[in-house]
C-alpha atoms as a PDB file:
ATOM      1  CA  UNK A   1      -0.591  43.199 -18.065  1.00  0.00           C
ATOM      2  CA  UNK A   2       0.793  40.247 -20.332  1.00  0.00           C
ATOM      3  CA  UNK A   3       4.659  39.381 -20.912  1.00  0.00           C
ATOM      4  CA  UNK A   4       5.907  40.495 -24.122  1.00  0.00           C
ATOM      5  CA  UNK A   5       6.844  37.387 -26.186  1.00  0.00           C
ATOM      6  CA  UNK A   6      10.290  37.798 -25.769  1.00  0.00           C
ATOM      7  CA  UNK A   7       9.849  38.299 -21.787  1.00  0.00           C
ATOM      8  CA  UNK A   8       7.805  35.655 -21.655  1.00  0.00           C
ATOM      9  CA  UNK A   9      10.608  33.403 -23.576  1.00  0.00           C
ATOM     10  CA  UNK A  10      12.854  34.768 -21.679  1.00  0.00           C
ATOM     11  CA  UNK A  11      11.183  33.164 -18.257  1.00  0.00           C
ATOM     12  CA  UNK A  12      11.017  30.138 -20.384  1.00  0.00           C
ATOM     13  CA  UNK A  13      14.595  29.431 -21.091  1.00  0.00           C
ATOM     14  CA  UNK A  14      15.766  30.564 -17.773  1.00  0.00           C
ATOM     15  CA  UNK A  15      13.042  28.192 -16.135  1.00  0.00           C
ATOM     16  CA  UNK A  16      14.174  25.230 -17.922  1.00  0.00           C
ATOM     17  CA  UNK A  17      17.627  26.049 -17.510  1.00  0.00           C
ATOM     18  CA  UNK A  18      17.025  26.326 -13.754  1.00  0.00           C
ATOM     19  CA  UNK A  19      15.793  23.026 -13.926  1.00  0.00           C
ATOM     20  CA  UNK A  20      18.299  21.462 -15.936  1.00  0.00           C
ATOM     21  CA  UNK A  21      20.611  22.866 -12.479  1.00  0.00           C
ATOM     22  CA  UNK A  22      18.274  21.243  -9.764  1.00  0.00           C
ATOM     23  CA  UNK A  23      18.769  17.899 -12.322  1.00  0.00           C
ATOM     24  CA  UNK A  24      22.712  18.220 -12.343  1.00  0.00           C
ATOM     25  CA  UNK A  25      23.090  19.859  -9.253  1.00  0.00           C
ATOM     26  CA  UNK A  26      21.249  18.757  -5.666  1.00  0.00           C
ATOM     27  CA  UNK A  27      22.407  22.091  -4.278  1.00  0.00           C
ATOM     28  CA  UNK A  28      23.403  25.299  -6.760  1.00  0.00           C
ATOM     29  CA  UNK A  29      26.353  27.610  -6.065  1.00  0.00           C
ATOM     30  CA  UNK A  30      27.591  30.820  -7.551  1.00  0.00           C
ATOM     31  CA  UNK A  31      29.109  33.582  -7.469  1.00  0.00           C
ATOM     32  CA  UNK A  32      28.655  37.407  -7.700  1.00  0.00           C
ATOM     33  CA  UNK A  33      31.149  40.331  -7.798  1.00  0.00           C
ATOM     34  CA  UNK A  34      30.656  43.638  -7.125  1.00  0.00           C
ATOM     35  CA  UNK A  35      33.170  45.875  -8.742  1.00  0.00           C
ATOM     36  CA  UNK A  36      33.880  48.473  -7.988  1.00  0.00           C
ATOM     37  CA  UNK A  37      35.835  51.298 -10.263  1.00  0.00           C
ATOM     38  CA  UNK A  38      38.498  54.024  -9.222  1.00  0.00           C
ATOM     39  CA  UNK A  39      35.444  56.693  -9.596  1.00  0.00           C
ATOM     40  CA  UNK A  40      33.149  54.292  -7.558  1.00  0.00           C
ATOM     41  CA  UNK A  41      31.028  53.326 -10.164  1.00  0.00           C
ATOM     42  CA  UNK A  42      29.855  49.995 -10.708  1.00  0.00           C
ATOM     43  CA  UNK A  43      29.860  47.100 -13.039  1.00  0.00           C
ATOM     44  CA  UNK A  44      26.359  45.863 -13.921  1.00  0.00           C
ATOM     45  CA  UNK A  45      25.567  42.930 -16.835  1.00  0.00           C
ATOM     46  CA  UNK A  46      22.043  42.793 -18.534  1.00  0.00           C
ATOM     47  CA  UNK A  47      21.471  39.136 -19.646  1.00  0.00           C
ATOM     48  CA  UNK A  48      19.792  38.033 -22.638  1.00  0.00           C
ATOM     49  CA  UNK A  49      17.746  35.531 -20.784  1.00  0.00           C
ATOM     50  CA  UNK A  50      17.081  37.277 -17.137  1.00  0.00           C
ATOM     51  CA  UNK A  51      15.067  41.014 -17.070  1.00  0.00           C
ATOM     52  CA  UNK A  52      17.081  43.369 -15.108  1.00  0.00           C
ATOM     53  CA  UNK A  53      20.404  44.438 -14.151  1.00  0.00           C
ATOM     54  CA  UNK A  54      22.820  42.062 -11.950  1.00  0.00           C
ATOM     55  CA  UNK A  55      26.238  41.775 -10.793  1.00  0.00           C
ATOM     56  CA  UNK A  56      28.470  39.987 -12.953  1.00  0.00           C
ATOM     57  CA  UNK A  57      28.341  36.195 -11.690  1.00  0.00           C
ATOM     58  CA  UNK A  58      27.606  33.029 -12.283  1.00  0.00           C
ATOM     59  CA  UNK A  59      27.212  29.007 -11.448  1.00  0.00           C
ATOM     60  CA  UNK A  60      30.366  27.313  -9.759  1.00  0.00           C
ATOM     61  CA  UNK A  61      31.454  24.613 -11.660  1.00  0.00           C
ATOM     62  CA  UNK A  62      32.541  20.976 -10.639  1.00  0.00           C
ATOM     63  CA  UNK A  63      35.942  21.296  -9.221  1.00  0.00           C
ATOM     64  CA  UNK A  64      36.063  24.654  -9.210  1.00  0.00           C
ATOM     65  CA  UNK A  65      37.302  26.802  -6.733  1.00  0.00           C
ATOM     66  CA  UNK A  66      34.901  30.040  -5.585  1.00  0.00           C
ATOM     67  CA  UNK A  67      37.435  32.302  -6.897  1.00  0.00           C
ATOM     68  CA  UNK A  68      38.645  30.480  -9.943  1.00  0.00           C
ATOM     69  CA  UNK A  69      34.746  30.494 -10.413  1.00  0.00           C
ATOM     70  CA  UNK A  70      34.831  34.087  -9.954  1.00  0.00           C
ATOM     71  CA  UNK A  71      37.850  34.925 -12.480  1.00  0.00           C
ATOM     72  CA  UNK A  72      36.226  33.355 -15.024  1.00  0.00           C
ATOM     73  CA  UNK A  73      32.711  34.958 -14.727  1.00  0.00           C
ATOM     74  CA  UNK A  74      34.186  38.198 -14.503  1.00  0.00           C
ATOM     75  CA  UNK A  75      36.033  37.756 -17.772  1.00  0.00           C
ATOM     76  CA  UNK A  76      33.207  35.987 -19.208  1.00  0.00           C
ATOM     77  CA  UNK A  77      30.718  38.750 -18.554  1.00  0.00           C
ATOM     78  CA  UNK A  78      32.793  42.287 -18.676  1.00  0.00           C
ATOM     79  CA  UNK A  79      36.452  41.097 -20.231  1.00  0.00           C
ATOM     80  CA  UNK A  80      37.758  41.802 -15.929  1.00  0.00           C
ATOM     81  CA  UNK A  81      41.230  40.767 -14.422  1.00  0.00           C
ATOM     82  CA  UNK A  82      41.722  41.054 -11.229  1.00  0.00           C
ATOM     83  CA  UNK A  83      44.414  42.409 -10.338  1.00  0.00           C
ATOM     84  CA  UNK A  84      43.799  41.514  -6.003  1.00  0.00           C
ATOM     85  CA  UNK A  85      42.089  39.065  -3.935  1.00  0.00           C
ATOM     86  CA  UNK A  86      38.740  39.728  -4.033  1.00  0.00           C
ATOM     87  CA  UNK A  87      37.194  40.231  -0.365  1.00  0.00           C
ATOM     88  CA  UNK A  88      34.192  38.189   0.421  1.00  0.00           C
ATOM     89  CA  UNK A  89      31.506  40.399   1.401  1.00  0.00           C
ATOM     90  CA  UNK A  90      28.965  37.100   2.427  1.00  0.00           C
ATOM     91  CA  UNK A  91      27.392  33.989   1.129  1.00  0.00           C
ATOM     92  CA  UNK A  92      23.721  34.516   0.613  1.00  0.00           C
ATOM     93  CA  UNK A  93      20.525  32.101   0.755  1.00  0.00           C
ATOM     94  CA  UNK A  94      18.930  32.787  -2.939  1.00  0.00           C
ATOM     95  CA  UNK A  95      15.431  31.024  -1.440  1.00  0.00           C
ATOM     96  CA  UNK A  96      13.728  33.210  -4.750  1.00  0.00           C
ATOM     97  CA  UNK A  97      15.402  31.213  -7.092  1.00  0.00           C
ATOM     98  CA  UNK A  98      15.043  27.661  -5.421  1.00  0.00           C
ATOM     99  CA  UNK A  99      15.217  26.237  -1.773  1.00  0.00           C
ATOM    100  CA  UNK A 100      18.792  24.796  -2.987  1.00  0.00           C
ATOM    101  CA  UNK A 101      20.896  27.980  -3.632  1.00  0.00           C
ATOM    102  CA  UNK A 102      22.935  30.058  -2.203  1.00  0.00           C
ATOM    103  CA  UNK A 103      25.745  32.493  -3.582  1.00  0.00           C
ATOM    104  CA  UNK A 104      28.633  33.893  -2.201  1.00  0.00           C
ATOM    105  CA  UNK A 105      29.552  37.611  -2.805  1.00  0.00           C
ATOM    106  CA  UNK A 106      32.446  39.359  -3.399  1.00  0.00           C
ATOM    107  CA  UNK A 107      33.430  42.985  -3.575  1.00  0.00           C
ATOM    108  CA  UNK A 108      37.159  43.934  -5.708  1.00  0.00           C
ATOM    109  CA  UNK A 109      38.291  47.373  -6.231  1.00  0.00           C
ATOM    110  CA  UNK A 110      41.643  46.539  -7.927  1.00  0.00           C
ATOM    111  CA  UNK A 111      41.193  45.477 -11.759  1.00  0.00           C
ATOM    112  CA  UNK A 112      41.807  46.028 -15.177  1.00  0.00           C
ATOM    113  CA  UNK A 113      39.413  45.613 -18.023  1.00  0.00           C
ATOM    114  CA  UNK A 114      40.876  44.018 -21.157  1.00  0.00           C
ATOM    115  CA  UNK A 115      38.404  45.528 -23.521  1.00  0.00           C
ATOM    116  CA  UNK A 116      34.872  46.669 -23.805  1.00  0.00           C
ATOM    117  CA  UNK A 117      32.549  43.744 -23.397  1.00  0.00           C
ATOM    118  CA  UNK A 118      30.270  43.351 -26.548  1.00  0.00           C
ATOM    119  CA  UNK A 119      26.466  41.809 -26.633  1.00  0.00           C
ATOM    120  CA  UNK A 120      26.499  38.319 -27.248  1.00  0.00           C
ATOM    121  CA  UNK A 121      23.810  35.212 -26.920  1.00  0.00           C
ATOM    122  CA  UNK A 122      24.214  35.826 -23.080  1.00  0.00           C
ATOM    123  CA  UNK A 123      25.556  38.786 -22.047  1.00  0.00           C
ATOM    124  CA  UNK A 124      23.321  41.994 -23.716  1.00  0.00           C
ATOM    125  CA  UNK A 125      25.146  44.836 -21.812  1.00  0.00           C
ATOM    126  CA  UNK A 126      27.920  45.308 -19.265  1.00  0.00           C
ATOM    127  CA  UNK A 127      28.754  48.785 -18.155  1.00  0.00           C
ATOM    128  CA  UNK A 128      29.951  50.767 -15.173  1.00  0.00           C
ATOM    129  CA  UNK A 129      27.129  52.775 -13.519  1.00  0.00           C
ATOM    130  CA  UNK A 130      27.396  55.656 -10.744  1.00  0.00           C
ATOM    131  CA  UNK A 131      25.846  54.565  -7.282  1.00  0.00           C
ATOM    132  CA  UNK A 132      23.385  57.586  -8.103  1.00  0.00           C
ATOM    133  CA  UNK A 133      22.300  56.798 -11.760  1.00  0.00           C
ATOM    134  CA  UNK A 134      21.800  53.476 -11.626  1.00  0.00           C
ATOM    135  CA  UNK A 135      19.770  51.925 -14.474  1.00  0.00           C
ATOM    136  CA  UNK A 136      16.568  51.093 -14.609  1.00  0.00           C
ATOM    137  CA  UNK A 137      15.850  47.387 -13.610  1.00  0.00           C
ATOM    138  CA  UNK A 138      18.458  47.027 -10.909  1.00  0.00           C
ATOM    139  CA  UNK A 139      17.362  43.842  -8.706  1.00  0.00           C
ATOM    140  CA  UNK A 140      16.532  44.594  -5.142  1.00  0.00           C
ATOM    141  CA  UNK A 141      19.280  41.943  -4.461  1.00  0.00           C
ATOM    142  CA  UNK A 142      21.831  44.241  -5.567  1.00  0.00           C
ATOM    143  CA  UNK A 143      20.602  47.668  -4.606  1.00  0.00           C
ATOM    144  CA  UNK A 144      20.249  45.657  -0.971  1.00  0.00           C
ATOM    145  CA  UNK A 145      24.425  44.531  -1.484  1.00  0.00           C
ATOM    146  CA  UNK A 146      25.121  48.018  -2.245  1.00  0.00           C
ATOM    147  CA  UNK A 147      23.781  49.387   0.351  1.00  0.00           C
ATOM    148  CA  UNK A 148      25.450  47.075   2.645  1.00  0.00           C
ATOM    149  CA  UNK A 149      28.633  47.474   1.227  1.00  0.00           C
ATOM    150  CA  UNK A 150      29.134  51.164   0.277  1.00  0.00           C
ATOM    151  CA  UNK A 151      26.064  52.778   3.050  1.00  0.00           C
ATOM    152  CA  UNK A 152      27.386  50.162   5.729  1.00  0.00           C
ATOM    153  CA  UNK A 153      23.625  48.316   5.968  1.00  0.00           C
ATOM    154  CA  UNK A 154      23.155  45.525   8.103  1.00  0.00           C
ATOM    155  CA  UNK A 155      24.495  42.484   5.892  1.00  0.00           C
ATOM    156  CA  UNK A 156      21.077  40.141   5.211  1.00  0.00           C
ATOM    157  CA  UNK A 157      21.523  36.598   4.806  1.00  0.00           C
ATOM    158  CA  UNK A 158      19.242  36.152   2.253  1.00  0.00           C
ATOM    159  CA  UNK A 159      19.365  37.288  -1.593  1.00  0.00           C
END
């Protein structure tokens, strides 16, 4: 079965823009949070230029620490404060993405959210989800955190 056009543009931009990281960046880092509200539902984001549902997260920038990196990603993508240190959960080989990347996960329980989180170029949708209605198009990377996290699954050490 073919990509729709905009799928297929999709894998396009986020291609080149993978490559514009390799370019910039000999090895890529980021970040992911997994938040977690006071009903245990989590935040997913939807991005404009990547099919599925992810944790909110993002590249680390030059000079940036992992949790300053982290702060701004989660306010970026779903208008999060955190209101704790997040705990890291692990730091992840992403080998599906390139033999250069890794990210480093962490899981906070104590936030606020400063407003809803509209779509924009990047972001499409950011919402909380129940553990047992997730959406449809949840990575395996982050069903496989979950389970780790909230089902006590052996931690992997790759994405």
């Amino acid at each position: 079965m073919a990509d729709s056009p905009k799928t297929f543009r999709q894998r396009i931009v986020w291609r080149l823009f993978h490559l514009w990281f390799l370019v910039t960046r000999p090895m890529t880092l980021g970040v992911r949070a997994i938040v977690i509200d006071a009903e245990d539902r989590v935040l997913l984001v939807r991005h404009t230029y990547v099919p599925g549902w992810h944790f909110p997260g993002g590249g680390v920038e030059r000079g940036e620490t992992l949790q300053a990196s982290l702060a701004r990603e989660l306010e970026e993508e779903g208008h999060i404060v955190m209101e704790e240190e997040p705990r890291l959960h692990g730091i992840f080989f992403n080998k599906a993405v390139s033999p250069r990347d890794h990210v480093a996960v962490y899981v906070l329980r104590r936030f606020r959210q400063t407003g809803p989180r509209l779509p924009d170029r990047e972001i499409a949708e950011a919402r909380f989800f129940p553990r047992d209605a997730l959406p449809e198009g949840v990575s395996r990377a982050t069903r496989t955190r979950l389970a780790e996290i909230l089902d006590g699954a052996a931690t992997a050490q790759i994405w």
